[in-house]
PDB file of N, CA and C in Angstrom:
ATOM      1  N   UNK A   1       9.257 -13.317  20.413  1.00  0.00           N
ATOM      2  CA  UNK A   1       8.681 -14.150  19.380  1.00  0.00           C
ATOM      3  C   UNK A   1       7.548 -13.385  18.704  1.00  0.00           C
ATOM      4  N   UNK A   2       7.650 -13.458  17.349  1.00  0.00           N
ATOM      5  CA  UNK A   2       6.373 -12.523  16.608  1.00  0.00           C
ATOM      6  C   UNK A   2       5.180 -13.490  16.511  1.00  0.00           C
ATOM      7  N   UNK A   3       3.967 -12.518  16.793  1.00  0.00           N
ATOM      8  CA  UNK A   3       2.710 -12.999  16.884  1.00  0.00           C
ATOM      9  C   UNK A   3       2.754 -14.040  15.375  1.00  0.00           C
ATOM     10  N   UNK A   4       2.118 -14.656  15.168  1.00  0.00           N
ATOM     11  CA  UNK A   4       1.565 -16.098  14.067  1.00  0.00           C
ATOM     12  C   UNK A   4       1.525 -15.252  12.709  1.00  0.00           C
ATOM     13  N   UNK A   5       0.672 -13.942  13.279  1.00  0.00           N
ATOM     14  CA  UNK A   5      -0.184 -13.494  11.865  1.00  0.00           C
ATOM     15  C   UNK A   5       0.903 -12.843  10.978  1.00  0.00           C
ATOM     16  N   UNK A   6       1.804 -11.882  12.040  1.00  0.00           N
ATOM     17  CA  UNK A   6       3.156 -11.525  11.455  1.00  0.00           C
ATOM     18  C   UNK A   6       4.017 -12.139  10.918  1.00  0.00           C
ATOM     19  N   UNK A   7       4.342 -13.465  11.483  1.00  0.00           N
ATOM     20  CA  UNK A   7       4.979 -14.425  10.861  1.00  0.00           C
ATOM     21  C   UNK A   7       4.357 -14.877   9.895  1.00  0.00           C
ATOM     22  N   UNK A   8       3.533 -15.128   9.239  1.00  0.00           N
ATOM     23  CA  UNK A   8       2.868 -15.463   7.846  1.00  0.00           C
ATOM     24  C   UNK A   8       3.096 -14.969   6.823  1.00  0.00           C
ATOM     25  N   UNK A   9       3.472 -13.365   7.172  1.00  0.00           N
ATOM     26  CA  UNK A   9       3.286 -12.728   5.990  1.00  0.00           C
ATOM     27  C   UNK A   9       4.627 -12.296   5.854  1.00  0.00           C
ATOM     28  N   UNK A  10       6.224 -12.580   7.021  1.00  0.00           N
ATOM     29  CA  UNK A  10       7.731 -13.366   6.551  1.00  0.00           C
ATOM     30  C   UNK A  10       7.651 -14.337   5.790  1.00  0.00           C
ATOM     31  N   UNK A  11       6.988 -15.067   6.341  1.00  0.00           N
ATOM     32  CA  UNK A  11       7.744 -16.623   5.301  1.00  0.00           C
ATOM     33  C   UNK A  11       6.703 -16.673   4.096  1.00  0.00           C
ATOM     34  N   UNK A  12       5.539 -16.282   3.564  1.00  0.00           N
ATOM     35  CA  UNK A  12       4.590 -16.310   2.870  1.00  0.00           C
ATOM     36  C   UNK A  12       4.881 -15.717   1.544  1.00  0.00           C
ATOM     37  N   UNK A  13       5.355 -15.931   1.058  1.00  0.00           N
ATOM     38  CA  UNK A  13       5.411 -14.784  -0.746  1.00  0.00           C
ATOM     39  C   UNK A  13       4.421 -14.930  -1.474  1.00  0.00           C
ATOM     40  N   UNK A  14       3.434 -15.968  -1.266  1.00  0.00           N
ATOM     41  CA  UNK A  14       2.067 -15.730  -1.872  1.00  0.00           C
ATOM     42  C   UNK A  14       1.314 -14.815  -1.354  1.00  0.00           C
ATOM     43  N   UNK A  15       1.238 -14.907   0.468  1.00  0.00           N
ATOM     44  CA  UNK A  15       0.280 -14.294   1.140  1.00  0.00           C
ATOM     45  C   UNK A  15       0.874 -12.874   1.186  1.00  0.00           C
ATOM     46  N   UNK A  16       2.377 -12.245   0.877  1.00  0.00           N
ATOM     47  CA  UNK A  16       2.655 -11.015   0.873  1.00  0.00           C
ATOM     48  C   UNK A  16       2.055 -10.462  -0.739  1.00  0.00           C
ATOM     49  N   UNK A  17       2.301 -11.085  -1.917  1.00  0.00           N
ATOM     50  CA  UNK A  17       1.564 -11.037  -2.977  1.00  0.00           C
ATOM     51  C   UNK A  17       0.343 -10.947  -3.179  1.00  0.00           C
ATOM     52  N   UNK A  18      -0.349 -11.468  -2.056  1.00  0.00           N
ATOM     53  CA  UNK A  18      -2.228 -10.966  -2.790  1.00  0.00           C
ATOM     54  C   UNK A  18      -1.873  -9.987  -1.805  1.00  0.00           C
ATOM     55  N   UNK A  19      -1.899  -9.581  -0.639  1.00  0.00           N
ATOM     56  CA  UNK A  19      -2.185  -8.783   0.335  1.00  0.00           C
ATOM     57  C   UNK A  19      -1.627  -7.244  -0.580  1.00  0.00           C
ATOM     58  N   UNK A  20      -0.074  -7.673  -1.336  1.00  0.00           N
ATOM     59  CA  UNK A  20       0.412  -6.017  -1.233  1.00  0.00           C
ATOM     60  C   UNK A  20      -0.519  -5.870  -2.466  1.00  0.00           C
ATOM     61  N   UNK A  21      -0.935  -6.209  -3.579  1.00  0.00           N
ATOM     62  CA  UNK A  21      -1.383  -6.636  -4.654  1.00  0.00           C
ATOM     63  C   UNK A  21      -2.695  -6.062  -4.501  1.00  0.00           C
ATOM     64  N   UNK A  22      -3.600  -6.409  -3.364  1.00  0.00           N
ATOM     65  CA  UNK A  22      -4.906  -5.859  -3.072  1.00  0.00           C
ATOM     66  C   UNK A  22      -5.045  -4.907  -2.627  1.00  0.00           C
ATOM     67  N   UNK A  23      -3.595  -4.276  -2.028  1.00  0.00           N
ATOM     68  CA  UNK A  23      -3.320  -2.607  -1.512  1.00  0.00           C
ATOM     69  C   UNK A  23      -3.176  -1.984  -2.411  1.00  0.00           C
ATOM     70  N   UNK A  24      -2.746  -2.398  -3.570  1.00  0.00           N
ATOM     71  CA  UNK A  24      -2.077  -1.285  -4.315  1.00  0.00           C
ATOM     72  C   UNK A  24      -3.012  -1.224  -5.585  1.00  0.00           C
ATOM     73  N   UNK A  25      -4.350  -2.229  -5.231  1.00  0.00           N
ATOM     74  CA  UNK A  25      -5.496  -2.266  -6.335  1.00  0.00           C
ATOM     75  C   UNK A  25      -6.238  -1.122  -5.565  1.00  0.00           C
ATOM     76  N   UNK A  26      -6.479  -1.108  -4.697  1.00  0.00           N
ATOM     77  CA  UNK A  26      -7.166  -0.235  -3.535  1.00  0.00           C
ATOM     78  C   UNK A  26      -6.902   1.127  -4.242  1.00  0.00           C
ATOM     79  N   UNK A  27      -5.723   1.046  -3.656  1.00  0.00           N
ATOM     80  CA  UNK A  27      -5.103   2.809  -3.837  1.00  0.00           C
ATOM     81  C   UNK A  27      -5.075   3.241  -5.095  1.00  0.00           C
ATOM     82  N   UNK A  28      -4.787   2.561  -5.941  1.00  0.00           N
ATOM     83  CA  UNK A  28      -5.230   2.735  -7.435  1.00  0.00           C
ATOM     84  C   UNK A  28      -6.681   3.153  -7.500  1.00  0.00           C
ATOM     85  N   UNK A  29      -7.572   2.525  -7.087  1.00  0.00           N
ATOM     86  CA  UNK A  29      -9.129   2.234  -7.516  1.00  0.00           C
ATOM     87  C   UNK A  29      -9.571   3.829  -6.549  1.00  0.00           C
ATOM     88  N   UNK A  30      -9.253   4.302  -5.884  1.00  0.00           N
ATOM     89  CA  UNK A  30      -9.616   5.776  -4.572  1.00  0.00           C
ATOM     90  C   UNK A  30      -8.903   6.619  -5.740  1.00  0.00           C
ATOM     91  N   UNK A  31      -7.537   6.965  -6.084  1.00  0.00           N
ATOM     92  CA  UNK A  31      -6.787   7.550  -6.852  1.00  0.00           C
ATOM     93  C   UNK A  31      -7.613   7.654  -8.218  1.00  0.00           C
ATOM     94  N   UNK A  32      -8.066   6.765  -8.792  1.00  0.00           N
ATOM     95  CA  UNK A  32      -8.969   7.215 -10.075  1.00  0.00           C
ATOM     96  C   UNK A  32     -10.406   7.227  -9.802  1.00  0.00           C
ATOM     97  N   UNK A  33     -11.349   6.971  -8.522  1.00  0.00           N
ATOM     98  CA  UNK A  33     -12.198   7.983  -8.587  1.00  0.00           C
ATOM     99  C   UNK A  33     -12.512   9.547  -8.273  1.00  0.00           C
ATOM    100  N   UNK A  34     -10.916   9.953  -7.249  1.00  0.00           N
ATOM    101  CA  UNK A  34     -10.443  11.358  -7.129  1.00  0.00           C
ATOM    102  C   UNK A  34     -10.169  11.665  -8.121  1.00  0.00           C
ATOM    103  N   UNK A  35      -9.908  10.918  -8.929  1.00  0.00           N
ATOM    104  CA  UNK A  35      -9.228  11.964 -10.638  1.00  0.00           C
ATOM    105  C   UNK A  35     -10.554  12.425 -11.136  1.00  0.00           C
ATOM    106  N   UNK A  36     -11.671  11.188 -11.461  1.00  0.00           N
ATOM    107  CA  UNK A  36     -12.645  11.184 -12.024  1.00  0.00           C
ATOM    108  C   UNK A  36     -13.524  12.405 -11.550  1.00  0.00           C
ATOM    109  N   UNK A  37     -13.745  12.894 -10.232  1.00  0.00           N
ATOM    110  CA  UNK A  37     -14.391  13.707  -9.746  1.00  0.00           C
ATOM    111  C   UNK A  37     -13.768  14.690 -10.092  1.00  0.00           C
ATOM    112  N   UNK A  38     -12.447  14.995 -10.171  1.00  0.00           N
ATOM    113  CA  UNK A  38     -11.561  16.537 -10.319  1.00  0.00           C
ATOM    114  C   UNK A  38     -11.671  16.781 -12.085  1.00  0.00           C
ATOM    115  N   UNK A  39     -12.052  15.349 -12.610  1.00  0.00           N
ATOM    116  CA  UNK A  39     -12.289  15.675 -14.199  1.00  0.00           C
ATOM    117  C   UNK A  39     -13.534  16.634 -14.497  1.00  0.00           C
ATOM    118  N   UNK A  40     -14.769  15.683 -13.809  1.00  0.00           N
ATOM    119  CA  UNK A  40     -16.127  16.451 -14.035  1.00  0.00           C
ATOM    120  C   UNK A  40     -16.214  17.227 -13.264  1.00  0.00           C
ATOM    121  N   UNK A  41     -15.976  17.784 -12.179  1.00  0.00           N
ATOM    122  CA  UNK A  41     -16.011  19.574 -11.607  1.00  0.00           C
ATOM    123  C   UNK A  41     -15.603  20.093 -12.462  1.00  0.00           C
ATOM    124  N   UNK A  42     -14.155  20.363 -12.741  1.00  0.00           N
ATOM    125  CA  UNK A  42     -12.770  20.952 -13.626  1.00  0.00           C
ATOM    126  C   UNK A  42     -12.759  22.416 -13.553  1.00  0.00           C
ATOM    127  N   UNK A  43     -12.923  21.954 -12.092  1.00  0.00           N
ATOM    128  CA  UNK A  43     -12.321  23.044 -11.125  1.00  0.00           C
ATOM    129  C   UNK A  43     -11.291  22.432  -9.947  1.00  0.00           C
ATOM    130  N   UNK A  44     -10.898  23.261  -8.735  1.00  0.00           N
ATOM    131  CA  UNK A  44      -9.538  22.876  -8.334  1.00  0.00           C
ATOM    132  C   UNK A  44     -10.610  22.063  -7.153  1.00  0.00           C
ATOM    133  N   UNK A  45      -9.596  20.885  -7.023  1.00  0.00           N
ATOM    134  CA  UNK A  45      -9.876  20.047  -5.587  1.00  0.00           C
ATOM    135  C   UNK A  45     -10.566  20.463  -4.493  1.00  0.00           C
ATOM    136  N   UNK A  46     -11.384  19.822  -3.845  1.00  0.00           N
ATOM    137  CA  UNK A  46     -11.945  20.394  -2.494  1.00  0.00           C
ATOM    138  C   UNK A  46     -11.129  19.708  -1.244  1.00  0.00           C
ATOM    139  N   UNK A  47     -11.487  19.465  -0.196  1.00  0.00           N
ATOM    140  CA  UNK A  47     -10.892  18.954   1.041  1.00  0.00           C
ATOM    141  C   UNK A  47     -10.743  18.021   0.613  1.00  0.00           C
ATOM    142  N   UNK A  48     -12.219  17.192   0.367  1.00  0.00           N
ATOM    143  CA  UNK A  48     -13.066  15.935   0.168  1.00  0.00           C
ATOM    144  C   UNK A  48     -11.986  15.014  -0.347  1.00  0.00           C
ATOM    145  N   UNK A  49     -11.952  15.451  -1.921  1.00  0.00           N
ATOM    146  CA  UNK A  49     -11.442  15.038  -2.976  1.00  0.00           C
ATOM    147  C   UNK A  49      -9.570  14.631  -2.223  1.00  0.00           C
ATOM    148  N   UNK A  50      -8.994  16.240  -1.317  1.00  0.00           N
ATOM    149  CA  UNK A  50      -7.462  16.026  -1.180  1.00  0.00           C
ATOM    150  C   UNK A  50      -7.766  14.809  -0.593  1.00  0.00           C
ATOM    151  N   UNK A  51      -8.644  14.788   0.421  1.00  0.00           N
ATOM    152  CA  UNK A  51      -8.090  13.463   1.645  1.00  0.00           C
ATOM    153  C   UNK A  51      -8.569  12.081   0.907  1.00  0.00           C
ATOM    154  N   UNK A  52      -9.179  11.946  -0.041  1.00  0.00           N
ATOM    155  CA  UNK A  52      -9.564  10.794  -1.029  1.00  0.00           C
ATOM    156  C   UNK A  52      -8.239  10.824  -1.139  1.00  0.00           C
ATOM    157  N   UNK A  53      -7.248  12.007  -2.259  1.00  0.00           N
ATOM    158  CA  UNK A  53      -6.004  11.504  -2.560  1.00  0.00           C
ATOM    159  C   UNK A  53      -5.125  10.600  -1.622  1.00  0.00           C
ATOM    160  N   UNK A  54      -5.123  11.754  -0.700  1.00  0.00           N
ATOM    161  CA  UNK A  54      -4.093  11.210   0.206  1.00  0.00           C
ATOM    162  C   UNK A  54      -4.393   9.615   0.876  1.00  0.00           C
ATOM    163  N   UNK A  55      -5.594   9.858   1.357  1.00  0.00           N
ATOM    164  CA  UNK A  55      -5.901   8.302   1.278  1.00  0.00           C
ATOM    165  C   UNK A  55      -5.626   7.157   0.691  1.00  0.00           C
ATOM    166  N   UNK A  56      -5.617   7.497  -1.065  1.00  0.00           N
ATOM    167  CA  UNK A  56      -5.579   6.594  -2.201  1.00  0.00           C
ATOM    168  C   UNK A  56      -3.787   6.180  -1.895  1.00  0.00           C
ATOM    169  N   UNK A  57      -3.216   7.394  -1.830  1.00  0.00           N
ATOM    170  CA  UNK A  57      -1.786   7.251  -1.858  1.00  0.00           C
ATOM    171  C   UNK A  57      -1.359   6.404  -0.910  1.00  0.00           C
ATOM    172  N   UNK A  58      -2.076   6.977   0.040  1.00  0.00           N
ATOM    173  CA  UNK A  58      -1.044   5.741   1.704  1.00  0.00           C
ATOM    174  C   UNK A  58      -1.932   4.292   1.502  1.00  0.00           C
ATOM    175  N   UNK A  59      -2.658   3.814   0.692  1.00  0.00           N
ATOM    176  CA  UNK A  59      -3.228   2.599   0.680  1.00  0.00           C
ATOM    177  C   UNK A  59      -2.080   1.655  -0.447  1.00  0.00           C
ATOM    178  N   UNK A  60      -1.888   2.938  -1.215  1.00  0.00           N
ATOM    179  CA  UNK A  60      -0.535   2.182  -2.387  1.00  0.00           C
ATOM    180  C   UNK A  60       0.492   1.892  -1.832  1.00  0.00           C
ATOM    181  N   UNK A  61       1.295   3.009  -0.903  1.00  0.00           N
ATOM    182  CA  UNK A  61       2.334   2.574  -0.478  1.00  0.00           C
ATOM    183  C   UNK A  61       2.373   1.828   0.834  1.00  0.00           C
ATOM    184  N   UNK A  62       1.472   1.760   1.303  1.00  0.00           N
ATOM    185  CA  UNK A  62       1.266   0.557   2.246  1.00  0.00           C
ATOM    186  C   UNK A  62       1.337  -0.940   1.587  1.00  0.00           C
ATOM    187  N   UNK A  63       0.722  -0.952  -0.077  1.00  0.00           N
ATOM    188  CA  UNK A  63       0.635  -1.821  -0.653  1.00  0.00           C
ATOM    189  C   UNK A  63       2.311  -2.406  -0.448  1.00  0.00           C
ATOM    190  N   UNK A  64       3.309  -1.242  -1.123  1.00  0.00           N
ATOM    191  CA  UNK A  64       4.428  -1.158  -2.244  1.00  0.00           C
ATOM    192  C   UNK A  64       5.226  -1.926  -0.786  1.00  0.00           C
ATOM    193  N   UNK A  65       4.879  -2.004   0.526  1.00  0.00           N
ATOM    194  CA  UNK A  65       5.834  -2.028   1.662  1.00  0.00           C
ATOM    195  C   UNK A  65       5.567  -3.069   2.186  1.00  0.00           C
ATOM    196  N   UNK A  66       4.450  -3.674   1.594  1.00  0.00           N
ATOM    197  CA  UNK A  66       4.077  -4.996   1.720  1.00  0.00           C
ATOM    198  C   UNK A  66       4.896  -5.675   1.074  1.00  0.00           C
ATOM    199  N   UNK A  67       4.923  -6.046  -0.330  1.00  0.00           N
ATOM    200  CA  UNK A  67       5.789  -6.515  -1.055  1.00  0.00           C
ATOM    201  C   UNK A  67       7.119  -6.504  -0.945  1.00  0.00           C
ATOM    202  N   UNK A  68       7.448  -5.098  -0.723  1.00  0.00           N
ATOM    203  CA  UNK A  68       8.878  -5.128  -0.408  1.00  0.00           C
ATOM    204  C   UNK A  68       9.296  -5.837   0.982  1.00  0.00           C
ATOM    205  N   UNK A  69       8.733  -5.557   1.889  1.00  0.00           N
ATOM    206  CA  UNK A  69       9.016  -6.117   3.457  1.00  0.00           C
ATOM    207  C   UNK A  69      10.568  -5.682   3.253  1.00  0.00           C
ATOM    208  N   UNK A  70      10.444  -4.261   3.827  1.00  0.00           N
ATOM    209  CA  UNK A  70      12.377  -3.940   3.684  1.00  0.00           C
ATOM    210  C   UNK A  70      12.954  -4.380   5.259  1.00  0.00           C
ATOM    211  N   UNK A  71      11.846  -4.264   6.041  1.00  0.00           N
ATOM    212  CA  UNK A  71      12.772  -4.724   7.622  1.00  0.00           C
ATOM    213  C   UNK A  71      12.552  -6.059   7.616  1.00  0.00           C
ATOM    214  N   UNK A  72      12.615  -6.755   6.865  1.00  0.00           N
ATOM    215  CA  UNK A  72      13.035  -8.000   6.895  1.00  0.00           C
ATOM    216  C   UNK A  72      14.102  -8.954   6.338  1.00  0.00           C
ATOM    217  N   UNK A  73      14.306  -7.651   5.274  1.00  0.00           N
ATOM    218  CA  UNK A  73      15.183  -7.527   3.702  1.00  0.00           C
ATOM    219  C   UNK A  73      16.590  -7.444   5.058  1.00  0.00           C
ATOM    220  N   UNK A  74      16.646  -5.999   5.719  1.00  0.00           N
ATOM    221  CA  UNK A  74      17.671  -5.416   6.809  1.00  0.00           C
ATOM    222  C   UNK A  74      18.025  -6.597   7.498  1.00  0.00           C
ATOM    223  N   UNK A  75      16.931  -7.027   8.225  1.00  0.00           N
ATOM    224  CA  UNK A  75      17.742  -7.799   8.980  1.00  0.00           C
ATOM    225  C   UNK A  75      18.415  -9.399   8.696  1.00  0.00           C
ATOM    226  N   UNK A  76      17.632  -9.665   7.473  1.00  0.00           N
ATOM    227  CA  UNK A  76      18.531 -10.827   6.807  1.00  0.00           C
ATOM    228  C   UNK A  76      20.129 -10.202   6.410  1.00  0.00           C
ATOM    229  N   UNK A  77      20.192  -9.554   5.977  1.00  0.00           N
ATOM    230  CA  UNK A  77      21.536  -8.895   5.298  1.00  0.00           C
ATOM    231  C   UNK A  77      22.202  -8.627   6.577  1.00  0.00           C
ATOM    232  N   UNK A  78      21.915  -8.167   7.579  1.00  0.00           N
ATOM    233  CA  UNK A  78      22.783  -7.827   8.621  1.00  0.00           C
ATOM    234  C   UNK A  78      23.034  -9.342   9.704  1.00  0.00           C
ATOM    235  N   UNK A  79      21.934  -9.869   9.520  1.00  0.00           N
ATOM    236  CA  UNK A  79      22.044 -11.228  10.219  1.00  0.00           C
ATOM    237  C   UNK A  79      23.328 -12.142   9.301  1.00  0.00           C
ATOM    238  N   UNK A  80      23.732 -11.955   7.995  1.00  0.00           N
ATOM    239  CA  UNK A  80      24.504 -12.762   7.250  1.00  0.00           C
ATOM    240  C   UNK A  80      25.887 -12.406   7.051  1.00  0.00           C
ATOM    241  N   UNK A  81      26.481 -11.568   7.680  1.00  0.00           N
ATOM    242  CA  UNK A  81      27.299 -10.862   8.087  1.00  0.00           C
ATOM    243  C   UNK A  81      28.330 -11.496   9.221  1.00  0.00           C
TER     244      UNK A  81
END
């Protein structure tokens, strides 16, 4: 049986909507102050700046996997079978 909190955010399409929605504002909002900094140096990236990216990025697609919920997508489709 899945914990409560997990189950909320199956049956929830609002609560998967702000949640992936606020991830993918996130990762957006890290992603353009790494741009912003690589504008005014305009010189090449430092560490700092990569792991901001990379950061920015896995906060989006954490967002994008929210929304989607694909192992849930799987196992409806295979459950209907």
């Amino acid at each position: 049986m899945a914990p409560p909190a997990a189950a909320a955010l199956k049956d929830c399409w609002g609560c998967r909507l702000v949640c992936g929605a606020g991830l993918l504002g996130a990762g957006g909002y890290v992603l353009a102050a790494a741009r912003q900094v690589m504008k005014s140096r305009g010189a090449p990236p430092g560490m700092g700046t990569v792991a901001q990216i990379v950061f920015g990025v896995g906060l989006a697609s954490w967002g994008v996997v929210v929304l989607v919920d694909p192992v849930n997508n799987i196992q409806l489709k295979s459950a209907g079978r």
